[in-house]
N, C-alpha and C. Protein backbone atom coordinates (compact mmCIF):
# COMPACT_ATOMS: atom_id res chain seq x y z
N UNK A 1 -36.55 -16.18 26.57
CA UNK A 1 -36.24 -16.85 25.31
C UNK A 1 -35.87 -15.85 24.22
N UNK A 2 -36.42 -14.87 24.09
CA UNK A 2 -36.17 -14.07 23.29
C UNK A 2 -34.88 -13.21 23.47
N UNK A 3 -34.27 -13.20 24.63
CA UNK A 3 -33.04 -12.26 24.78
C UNK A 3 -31.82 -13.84 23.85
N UNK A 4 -32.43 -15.15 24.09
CA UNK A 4 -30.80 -15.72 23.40
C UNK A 4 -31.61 -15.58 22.18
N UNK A 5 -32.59 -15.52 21.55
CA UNK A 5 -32.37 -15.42 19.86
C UNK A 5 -31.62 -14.17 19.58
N UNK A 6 -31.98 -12.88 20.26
CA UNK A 6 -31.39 -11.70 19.93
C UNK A 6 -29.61 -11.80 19.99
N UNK A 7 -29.24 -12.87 21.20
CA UNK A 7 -27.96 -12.72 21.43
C UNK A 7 -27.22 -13.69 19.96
N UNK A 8 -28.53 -14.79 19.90
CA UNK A 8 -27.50 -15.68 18.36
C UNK A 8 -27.83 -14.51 17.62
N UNK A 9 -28.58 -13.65 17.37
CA UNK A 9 -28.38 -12.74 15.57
C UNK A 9 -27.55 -11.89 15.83
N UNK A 10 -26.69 -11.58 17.04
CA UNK A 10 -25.77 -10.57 17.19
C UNK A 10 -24.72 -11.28 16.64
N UNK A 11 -24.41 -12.69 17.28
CA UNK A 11 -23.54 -13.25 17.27
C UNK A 11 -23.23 -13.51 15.70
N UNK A 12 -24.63 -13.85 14.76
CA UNK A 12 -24.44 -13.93 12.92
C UNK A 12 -24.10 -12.71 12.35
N UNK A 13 -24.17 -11.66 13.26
CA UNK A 13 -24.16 -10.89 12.11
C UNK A 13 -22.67 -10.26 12.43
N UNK A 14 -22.22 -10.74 13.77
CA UNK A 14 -20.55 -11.06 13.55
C UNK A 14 -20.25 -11.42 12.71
N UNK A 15 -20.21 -12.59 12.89
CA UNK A 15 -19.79 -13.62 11.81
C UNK A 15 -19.53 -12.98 10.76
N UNK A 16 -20.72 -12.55 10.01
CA UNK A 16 -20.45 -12.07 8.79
C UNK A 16 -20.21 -10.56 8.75
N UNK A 17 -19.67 -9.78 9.66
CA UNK A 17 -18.80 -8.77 10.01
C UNK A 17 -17.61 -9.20 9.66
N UNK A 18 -17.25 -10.06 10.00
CA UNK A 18 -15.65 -10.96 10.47
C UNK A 18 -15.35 -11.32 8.53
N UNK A 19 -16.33 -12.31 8.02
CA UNK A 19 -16.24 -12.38 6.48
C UNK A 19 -16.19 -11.29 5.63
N UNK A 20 -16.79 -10.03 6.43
CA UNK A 20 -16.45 -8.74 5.75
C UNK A 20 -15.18 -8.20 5.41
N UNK A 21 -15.04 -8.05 6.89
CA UNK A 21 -13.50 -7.47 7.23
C UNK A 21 -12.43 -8.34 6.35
N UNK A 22 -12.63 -9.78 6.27
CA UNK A 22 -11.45 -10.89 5.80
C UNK A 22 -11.61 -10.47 4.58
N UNK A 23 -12.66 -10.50 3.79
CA UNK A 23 -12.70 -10.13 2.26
C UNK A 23 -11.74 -8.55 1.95
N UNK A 24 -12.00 -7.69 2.80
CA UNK A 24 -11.44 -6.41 2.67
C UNK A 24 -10.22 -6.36 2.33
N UNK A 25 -10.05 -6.81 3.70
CA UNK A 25 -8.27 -6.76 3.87
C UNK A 25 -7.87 -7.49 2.97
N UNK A 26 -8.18 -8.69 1.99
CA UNK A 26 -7.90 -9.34 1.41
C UNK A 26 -7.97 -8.50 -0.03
N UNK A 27 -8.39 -7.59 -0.75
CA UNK A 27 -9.07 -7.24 -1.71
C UNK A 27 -8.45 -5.53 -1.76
N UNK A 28 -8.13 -5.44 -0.52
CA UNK A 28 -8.37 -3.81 -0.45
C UNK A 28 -6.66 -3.45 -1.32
N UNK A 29 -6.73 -1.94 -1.85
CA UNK A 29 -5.31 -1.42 -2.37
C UNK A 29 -4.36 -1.15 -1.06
N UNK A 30 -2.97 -1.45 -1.58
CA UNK A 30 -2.28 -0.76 -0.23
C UNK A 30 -1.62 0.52 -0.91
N UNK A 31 -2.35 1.68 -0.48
CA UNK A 31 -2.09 3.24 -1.17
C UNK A 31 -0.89 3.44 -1.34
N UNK A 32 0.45 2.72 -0.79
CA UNK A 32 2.06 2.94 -0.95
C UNK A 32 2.36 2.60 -2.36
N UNK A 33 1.26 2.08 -2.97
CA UNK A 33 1.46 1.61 -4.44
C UNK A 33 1.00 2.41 -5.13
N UNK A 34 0.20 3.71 -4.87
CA UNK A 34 -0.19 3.98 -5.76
C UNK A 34 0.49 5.23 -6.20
N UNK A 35 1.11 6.10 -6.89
CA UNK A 35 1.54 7.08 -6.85
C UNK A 35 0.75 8.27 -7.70
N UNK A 36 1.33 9.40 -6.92
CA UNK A 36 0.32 10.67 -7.13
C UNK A 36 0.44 11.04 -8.54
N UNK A 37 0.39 11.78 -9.40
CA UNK A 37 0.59 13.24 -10.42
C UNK A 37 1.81 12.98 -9.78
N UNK A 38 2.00 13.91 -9.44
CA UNK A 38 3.54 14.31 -8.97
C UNK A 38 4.76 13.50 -8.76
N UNK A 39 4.23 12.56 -8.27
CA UNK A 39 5.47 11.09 -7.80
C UNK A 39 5.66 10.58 -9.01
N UNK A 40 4.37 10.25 -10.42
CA UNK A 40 4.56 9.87 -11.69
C UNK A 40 5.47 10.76 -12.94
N UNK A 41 5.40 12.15 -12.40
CA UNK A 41 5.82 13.00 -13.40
C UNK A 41 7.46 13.12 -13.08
N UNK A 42 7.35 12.77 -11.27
CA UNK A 42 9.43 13.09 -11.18
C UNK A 42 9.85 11.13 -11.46
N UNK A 43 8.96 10.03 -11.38
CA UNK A 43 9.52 9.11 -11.85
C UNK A 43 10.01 9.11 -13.36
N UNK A 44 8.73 9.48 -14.10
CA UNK A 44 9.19 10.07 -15.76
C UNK A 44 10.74 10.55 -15.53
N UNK A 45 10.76 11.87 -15.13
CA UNK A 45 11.97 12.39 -14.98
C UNK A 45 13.40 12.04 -14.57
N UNK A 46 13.01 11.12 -13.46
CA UNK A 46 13.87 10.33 -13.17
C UNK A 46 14.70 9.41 -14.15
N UNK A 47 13.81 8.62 -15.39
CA UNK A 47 13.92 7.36 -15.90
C UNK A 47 14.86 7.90 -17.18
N UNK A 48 14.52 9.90 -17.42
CA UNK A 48 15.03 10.23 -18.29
C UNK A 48 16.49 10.51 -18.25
N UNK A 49 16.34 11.11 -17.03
CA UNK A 49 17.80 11.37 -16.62
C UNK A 49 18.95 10.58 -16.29
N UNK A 50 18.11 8.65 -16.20
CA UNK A 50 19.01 8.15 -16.03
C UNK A 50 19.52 7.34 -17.43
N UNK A 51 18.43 7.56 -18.77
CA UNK A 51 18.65 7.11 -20.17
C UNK A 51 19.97 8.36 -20.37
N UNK A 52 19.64 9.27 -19.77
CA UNK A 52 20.68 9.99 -20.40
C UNK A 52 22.12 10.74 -20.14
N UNK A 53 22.21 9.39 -19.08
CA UNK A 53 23.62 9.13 -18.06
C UNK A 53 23.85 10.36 -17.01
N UNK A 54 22.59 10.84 -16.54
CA UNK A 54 22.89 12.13 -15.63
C UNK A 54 23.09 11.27 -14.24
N UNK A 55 23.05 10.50 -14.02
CA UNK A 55 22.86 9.87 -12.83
C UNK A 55 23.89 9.25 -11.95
N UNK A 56 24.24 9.52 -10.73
CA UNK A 56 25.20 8.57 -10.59
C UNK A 56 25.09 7.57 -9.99
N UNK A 57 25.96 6.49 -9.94
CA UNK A 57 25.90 5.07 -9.42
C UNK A 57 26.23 5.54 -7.76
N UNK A 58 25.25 4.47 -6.70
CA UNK A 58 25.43 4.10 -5.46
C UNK A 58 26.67 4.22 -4.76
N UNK A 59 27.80 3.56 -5.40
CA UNK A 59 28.97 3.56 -5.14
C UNK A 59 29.53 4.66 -4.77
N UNK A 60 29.51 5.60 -5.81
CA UNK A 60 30.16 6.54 -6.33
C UNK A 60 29.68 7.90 -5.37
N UNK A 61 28.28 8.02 -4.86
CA UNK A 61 27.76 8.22 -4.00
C UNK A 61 28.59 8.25 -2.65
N UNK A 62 28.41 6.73 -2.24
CA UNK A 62 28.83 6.48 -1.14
C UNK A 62 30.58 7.04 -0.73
N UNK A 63 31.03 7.28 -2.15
CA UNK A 63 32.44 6.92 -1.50
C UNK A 63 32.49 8.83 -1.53
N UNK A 64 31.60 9.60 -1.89
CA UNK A 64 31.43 10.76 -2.41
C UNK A 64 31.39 11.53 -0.56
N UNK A 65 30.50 10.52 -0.23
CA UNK A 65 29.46 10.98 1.66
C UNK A 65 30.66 10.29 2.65
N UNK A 66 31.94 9.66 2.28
CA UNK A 66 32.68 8.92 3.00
C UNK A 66 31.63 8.11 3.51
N UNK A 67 30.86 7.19 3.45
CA UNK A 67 30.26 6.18 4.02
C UNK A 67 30.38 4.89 3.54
């Protein structure tokens, strides 16, 4: 008798393993969002260079790479 109570509290404390995990994944950051020092300071840079028309358009690019 005592081995199925042990086997139902394995089985609960699944369970609420399983409600763990669901909350996590549900809750957790996805790190591709977060950006470093470094990724923030060349986005800055980026945003400046393109206020201040250093940048070129996609197009212009492309037709630059023949592609």
């Amino acid at each position: 008798m005592s081995e199925a109570i042990d086997i139902r509290r394995v089985y609960d404390e699944i369970l609420e393993l399983k409600k763990d995990i669901s909350y996590i994944k549900k809750n957790m950051i996805d790190p591709d969002i977060i950006m470093t020092a470094e990724e923030g300071k060349r986005f800055d840079e980026s945003i400046k260079e393109l206020q201040q028309g250093k940048t070129s358009k996609l197009s212009a690019l492309k037709k630059e790479l023949g592609i």
